[in-house]
C-alpha atoms as a PDB file:
ATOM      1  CA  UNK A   1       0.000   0.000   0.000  1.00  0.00           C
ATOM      2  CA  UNK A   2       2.845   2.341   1.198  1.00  0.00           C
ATOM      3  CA  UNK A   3       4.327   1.716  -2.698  1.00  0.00           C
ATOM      4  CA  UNK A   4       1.171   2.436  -4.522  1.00  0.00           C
ATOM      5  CA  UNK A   5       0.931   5.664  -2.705  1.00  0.00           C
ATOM      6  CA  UNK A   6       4.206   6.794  -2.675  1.00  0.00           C
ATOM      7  CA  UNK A   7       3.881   5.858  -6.576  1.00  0.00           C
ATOM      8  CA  UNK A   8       1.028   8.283  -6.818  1.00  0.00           C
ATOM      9  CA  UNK A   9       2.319  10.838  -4.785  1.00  0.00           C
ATOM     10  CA  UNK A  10       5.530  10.839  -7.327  1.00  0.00           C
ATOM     11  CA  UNK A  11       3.178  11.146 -10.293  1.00  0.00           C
ATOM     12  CA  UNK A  12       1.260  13.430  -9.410  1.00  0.00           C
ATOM     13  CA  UNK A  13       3.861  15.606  -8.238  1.00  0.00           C
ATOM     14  CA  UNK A  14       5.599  15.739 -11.684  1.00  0.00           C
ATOM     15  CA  UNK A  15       1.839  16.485 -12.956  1.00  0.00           C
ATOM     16  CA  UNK A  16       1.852  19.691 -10.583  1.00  0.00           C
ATOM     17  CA  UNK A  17       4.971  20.840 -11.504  1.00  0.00           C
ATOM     18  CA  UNK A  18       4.390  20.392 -15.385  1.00  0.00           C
ATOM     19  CA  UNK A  19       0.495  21.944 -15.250  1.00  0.00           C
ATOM     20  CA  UNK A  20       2.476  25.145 -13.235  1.00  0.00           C
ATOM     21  CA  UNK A  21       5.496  25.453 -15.513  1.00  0.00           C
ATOM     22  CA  UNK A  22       2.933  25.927 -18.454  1.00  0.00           C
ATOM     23  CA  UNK A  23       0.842  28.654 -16.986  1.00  0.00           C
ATOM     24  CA  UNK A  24       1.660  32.229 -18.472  1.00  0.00           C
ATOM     25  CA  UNK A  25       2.730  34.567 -16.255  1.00  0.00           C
ATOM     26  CA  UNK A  26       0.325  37.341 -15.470  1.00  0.00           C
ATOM     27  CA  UNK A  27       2.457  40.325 -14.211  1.00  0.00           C
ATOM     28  CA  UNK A  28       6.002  40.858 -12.909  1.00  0.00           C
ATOM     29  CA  UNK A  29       7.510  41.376  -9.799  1.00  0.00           C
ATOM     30  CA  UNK A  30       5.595  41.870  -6.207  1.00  0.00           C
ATOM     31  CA  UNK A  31       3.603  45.110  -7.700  1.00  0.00           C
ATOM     32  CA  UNK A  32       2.480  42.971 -10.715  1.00  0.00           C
ATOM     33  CA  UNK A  33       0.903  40.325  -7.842  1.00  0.00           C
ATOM     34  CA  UNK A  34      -0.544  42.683  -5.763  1.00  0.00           C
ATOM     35  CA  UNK A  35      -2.644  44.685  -8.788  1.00  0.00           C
ATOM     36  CA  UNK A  36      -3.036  41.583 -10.333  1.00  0.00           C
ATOM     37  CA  UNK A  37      -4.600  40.170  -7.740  1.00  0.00           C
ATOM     38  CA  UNK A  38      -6.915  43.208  -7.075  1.00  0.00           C
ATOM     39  CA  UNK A  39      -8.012  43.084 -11.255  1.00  0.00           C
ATOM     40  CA  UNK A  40      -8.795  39.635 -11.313  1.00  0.00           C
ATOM     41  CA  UNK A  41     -10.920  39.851  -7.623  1.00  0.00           C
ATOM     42  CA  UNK A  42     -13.149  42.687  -9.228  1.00  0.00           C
ATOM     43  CA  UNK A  43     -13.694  40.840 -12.123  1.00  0.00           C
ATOM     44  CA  UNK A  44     -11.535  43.305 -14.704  1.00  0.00           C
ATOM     45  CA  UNK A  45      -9.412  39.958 -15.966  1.00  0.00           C
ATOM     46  CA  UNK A  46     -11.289  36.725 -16.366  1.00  0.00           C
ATOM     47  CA  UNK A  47      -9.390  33.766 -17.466  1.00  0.00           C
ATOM     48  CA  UNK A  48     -10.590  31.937 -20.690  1.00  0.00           C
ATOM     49  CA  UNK A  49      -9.559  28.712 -22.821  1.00  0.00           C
ATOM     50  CA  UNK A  50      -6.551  26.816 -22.022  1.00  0.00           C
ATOM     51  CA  UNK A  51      -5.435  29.394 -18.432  1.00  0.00           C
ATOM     52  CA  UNK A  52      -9.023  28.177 -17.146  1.00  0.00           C
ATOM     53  CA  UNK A  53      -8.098  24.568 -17.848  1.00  0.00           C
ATOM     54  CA  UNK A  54      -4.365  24.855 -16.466  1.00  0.00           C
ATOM     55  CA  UNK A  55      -5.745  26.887 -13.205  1.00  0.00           C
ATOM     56  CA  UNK A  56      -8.576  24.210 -12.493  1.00  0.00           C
ATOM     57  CA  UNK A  57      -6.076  21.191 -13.323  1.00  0.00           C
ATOM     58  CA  UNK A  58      -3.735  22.932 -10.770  1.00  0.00           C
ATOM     59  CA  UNK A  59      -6.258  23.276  -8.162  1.00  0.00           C
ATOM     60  CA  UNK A  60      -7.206  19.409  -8.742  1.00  0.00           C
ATOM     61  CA  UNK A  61      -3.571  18.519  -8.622  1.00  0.00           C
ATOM     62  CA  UNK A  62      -2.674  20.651  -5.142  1.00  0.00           C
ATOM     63  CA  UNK A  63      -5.141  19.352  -3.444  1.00  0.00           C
ATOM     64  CA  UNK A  64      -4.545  15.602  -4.775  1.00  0.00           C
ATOM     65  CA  UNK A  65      -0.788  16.279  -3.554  1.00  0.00           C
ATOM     66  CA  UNK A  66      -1.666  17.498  -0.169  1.00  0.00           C
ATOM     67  CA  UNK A  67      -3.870  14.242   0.735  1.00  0.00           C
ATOM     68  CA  UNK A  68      -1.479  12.103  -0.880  1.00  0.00           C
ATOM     69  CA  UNK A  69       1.158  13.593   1.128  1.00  0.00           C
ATOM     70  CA  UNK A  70      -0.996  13.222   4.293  1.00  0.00           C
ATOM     71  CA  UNK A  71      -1.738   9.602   3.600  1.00  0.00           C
ATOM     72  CA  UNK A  72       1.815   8.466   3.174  1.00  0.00           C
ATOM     73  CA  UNK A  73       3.171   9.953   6.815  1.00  0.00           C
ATOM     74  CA  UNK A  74      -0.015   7.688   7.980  1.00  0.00           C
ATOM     75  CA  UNK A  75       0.707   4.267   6.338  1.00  0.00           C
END
């Protein structure tokens, strides 16, 4: 059991950091974050096509990590 999860865990770790790496980068430096942040929480940037896809896949894949990770210091 330990093997299996420590399989998936792997996997979907190198899923994570594949799904980030092909994001495109919305704005520079800690300004960038900070007005970004602001736009896209008053609506002003919505993300379409292939960003929605990446940024729900990512959200999947976090939280997929995080009980993975959990489940593997319990075995």
């Amino acid at each position: 059991m330990h093997t299996l999860l420590m399989t998936l865990l792997l996997i979907v770790s190198i899923a994570l950091i594949v799904v980030v790496l092909l994001q495109s980068g919305k704005s520079a430096g800690l300004s960038g974050a900070i007005s970004g942040g602001a736009e896209q929480l008053f609506g002003k940037q919505k993300a379409r096509g292939l960003d929605l896809v990446l940024h729900r896949v990512t959200i999947v894949l976090a939280a997929l990590f995080f009980i993975l990770a959990i489940a593997v210091t319990k075995v």
